[in-house]
Protein backbone atom coordinates (compact mmCIF):
# COMPACT_ATOMS: atom_id res chain seq x y z
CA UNK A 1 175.15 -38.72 71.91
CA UNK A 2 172.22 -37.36 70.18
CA UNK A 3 169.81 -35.09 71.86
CA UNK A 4 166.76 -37.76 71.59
CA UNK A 5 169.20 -40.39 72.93
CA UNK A 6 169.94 -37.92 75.68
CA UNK A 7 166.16 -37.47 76.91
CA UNK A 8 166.49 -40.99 77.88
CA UNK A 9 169.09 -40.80 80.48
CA UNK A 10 168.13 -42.35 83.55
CA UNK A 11 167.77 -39.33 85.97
CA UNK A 12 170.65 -39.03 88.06
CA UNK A 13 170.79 -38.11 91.69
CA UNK A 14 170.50 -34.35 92.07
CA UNK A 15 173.61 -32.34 92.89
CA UNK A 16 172.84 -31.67 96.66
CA UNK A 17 171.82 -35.48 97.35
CA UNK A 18 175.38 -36.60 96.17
CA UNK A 19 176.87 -33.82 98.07
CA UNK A 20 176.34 -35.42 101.66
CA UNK A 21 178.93 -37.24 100.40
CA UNK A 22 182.32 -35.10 100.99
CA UNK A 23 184.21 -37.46 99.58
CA UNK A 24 182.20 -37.36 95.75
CA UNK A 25 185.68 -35.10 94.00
CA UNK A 26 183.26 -35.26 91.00
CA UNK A 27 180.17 -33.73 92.45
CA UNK A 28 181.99 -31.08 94.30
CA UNK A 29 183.96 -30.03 91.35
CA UNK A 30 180.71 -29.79 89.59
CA UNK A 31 179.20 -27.25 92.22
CA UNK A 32 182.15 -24.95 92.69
CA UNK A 33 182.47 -24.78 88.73
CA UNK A 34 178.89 -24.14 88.78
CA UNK A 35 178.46 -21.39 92.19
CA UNK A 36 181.88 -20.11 92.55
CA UNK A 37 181.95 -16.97 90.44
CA UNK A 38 178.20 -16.24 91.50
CA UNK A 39 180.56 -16.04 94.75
CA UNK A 40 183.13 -14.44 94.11
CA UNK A 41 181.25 -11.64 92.46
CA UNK A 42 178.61 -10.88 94.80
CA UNK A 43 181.81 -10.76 97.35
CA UNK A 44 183.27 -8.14 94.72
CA UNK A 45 180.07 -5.70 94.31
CA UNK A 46 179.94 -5.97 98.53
CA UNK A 47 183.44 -4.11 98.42
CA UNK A 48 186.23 -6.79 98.79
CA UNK A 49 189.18 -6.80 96.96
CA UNK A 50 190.14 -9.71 94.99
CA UNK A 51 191.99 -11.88 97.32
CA UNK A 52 189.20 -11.31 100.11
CA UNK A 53 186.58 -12.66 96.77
CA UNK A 54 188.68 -15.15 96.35
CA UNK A 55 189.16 -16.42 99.86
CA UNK A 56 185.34 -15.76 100.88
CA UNK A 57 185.27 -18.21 97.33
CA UNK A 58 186.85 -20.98 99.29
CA UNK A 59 185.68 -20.60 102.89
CA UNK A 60 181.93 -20.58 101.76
CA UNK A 61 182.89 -23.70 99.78
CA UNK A 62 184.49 -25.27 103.21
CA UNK A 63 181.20 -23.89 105.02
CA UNK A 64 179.03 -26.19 102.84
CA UNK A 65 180.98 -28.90 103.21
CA UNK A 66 180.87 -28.85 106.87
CA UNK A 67 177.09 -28.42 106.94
CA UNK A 68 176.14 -30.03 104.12
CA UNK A 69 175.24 -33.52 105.61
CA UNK A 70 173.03 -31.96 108.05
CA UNK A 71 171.00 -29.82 105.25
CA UNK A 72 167.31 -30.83 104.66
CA UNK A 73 165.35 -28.76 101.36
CA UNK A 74 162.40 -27.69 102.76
CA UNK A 75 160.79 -24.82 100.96
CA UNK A 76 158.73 -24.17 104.06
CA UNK A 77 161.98 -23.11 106.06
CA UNK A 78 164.15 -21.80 103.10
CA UNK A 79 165.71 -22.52 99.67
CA UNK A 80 168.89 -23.65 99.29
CA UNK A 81 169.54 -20.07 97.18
CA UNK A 82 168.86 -18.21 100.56
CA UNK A 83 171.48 -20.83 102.66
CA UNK A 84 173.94 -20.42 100.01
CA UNK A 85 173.26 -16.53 100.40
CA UNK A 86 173.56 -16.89 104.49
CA UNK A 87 176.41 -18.96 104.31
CA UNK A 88 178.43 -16.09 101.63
CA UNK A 89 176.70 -13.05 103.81
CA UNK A 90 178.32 -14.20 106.72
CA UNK A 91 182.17 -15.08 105.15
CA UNK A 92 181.77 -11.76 103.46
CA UNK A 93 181.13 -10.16 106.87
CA UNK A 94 184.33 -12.14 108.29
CA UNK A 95 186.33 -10.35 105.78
CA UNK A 96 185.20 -6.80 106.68
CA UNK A 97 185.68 -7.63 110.14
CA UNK A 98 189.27 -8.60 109.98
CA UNK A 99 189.78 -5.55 108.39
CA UNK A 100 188.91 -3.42 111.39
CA UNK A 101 192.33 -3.75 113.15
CA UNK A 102 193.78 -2.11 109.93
CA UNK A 103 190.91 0.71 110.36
CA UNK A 104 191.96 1.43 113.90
CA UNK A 105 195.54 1.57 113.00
CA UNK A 106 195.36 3.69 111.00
CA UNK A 107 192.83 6.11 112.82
CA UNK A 108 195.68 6.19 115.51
CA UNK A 109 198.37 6.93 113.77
CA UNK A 110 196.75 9.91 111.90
CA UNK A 111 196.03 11.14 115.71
CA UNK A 112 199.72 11.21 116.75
CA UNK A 113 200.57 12.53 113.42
CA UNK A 114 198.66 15.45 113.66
CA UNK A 115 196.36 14.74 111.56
CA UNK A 116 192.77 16.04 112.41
CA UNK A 117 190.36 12.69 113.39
CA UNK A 118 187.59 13.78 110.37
CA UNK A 119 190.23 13.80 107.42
CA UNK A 120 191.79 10.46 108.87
CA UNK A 121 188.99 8.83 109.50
CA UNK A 122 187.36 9.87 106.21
CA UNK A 123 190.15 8.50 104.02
CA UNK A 124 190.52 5.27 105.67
CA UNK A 125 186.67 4.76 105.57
CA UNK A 126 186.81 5.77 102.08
CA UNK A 127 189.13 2.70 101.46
CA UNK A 128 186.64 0.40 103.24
CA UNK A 129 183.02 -0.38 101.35
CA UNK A 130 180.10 -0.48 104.08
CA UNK A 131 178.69 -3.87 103.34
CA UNK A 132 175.18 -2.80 105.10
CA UNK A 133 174.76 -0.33 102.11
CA UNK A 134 174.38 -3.26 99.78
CA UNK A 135 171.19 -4.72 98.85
CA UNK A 136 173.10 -8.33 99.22
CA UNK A 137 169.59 -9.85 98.63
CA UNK A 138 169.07 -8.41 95.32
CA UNK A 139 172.20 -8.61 93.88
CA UNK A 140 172.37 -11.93 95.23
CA UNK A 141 169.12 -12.46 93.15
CA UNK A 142 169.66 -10.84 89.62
CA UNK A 143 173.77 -12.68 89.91
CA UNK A 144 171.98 -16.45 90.66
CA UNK A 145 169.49 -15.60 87.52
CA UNK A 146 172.41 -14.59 85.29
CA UNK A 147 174.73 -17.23 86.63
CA UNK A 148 172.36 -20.25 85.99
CA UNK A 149 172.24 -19.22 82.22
CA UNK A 150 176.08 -18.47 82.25
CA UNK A 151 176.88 -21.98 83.48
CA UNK A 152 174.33 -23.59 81.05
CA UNK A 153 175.71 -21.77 77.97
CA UNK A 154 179.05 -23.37 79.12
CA UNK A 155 177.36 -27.10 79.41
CA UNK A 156 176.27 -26.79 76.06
CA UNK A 157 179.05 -24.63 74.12
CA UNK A 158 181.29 -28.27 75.32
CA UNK A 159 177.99 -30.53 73.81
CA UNK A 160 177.59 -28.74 69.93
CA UNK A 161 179.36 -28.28 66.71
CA UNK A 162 181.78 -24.89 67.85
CA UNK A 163 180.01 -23.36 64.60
CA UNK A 164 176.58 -23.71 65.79
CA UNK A 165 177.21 -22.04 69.03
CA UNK A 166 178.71 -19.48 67.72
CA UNK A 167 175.54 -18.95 65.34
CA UNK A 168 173.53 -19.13 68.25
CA UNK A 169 176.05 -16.41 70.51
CA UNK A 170 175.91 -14.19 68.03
CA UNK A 171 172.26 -14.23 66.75
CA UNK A 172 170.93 -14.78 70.26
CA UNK A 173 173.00 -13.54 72.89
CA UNK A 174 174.55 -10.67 70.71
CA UNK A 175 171.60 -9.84 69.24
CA UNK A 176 173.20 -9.92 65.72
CA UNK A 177 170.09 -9.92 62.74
CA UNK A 178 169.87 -13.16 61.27
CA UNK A 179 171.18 -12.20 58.12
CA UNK A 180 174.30 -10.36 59.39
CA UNK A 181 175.40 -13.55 60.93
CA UNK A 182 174.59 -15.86 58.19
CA UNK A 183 176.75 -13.41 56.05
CA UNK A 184 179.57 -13.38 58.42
CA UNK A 185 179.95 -17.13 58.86
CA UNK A 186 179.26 -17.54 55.18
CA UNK A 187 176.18 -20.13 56.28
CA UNK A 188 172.83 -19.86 55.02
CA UNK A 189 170.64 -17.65 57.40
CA UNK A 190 168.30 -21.36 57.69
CA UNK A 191 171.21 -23.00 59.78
CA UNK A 192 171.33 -19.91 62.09
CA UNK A 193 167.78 -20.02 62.63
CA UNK A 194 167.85 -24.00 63.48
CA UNK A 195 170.72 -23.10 65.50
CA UNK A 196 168.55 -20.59 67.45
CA UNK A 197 165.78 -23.08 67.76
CA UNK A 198 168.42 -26.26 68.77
CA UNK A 199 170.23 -24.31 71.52
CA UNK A 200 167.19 -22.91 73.31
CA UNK A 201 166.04 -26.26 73.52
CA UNK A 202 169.49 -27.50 75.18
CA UNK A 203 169.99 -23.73 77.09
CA UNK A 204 166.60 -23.95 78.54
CA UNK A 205 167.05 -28.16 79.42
CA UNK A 206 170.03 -27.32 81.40
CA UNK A 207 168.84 -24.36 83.19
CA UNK A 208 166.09 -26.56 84.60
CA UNK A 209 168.28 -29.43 84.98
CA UNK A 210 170.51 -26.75 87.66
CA UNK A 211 167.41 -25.88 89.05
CA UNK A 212 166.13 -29.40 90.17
CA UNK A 213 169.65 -30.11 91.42
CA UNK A 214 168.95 -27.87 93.92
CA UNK A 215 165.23 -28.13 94.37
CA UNK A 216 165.11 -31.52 95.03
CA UNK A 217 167.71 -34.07 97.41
């Protein structure tokens, strides 16, 4: 499909609208390809291993689910950006908090060991991030900003010629000169430059395209 012929699309229903219904496989594969490693990583920079990422992943997933028929965008109240946030905040928070048994375990057993309370304490603290040290909000913020593009560049590395993307990953994202990368794909340094100017077009369509999904239900 060409990119003219694609302009013309009749507008489809936004992402959130076609959530309400739970039973859509294709519009909730869609959103956890698009928001689960935003997920997953904001759970990793909070201090969770990889199976606690991974399971926060999932249970935020099964959070929106259960609430998503109820939700109502209203930019007066909130963005759906802050209740994804809320919704991960709170499953990261579970996580720490079934750690705590494991804490106090261990705390006791260094006591009737011997061990003095401060070096026991200490190391098993040390093992444990302290979620309220994060700035969740902003690294919440810069992740969402960096995972729209990430998820875009995937739409349209699927849509063009595997050459052309590659022009465009290496002049653009790599920050190769033109010239090196005309060289190095033996292309003319022309084709990366319409490469350049083709792909932001298409990078900067879908990025707004994930932004209405979510702006508007």
């Amino acid at each position: 499909m060409t990119e003219v012929q694609d302009e013309f699309l009749p507008t489809r229903r936004t992402l959130l609208s076609r959530l309400r219904d739970w039973r859509d496989e294709e519009s909730w594969r869609e959103f956890f390809n698009t928001y689960w490693k935003l997920i997953y990583g904001v759970a990793i920079k909070s201090g969770l291993h990889d199976a606690e990422a991974q399971e926060v992943v999932q249970e935020t997933v099964i959070a929106v689910a259960k609430k998503m028929p109820d939700f109502r965008y209203d930019p007066a109240i909130g963005s759906f950006k802050n209740w994804l946030l809320t919704i991960t905040r709170r499953r990261i928070n579970d996580q720490f908090r079934k750690r705590q048994p494991e804490r106090q375990v261990a705390v006791t057993t260094g006591l009737a060991s011997g061990e003095s309370t401060d070096s026991s304490e200490t190391s098993t603290l040390n093992r444990i991030a302290e979620p309220a040290s994060l700035d969740l909000e902003a690294v919440w913020e810069q992740d969402w900003e960096r995972n729209l593009i990430d998820v875009a560049l995937e739409k349209i590395k699927r849509r063009v010629h595997p050459k052309q993307f590659q022009m465009f990953d290496l002049h653009v994202i790599k920050e190769w000169p033109g010239q090196k990368v005309a060289a190095t794909l033996h292309t003319s340094l022309a084709r990366v430059y319409y490469a350049k100017y083709k792909l932001t077009r298409l990078l900067r369509r879908e990025i707004r395209n994930l932004e209405r999904n979510i702006h508007e239900i």
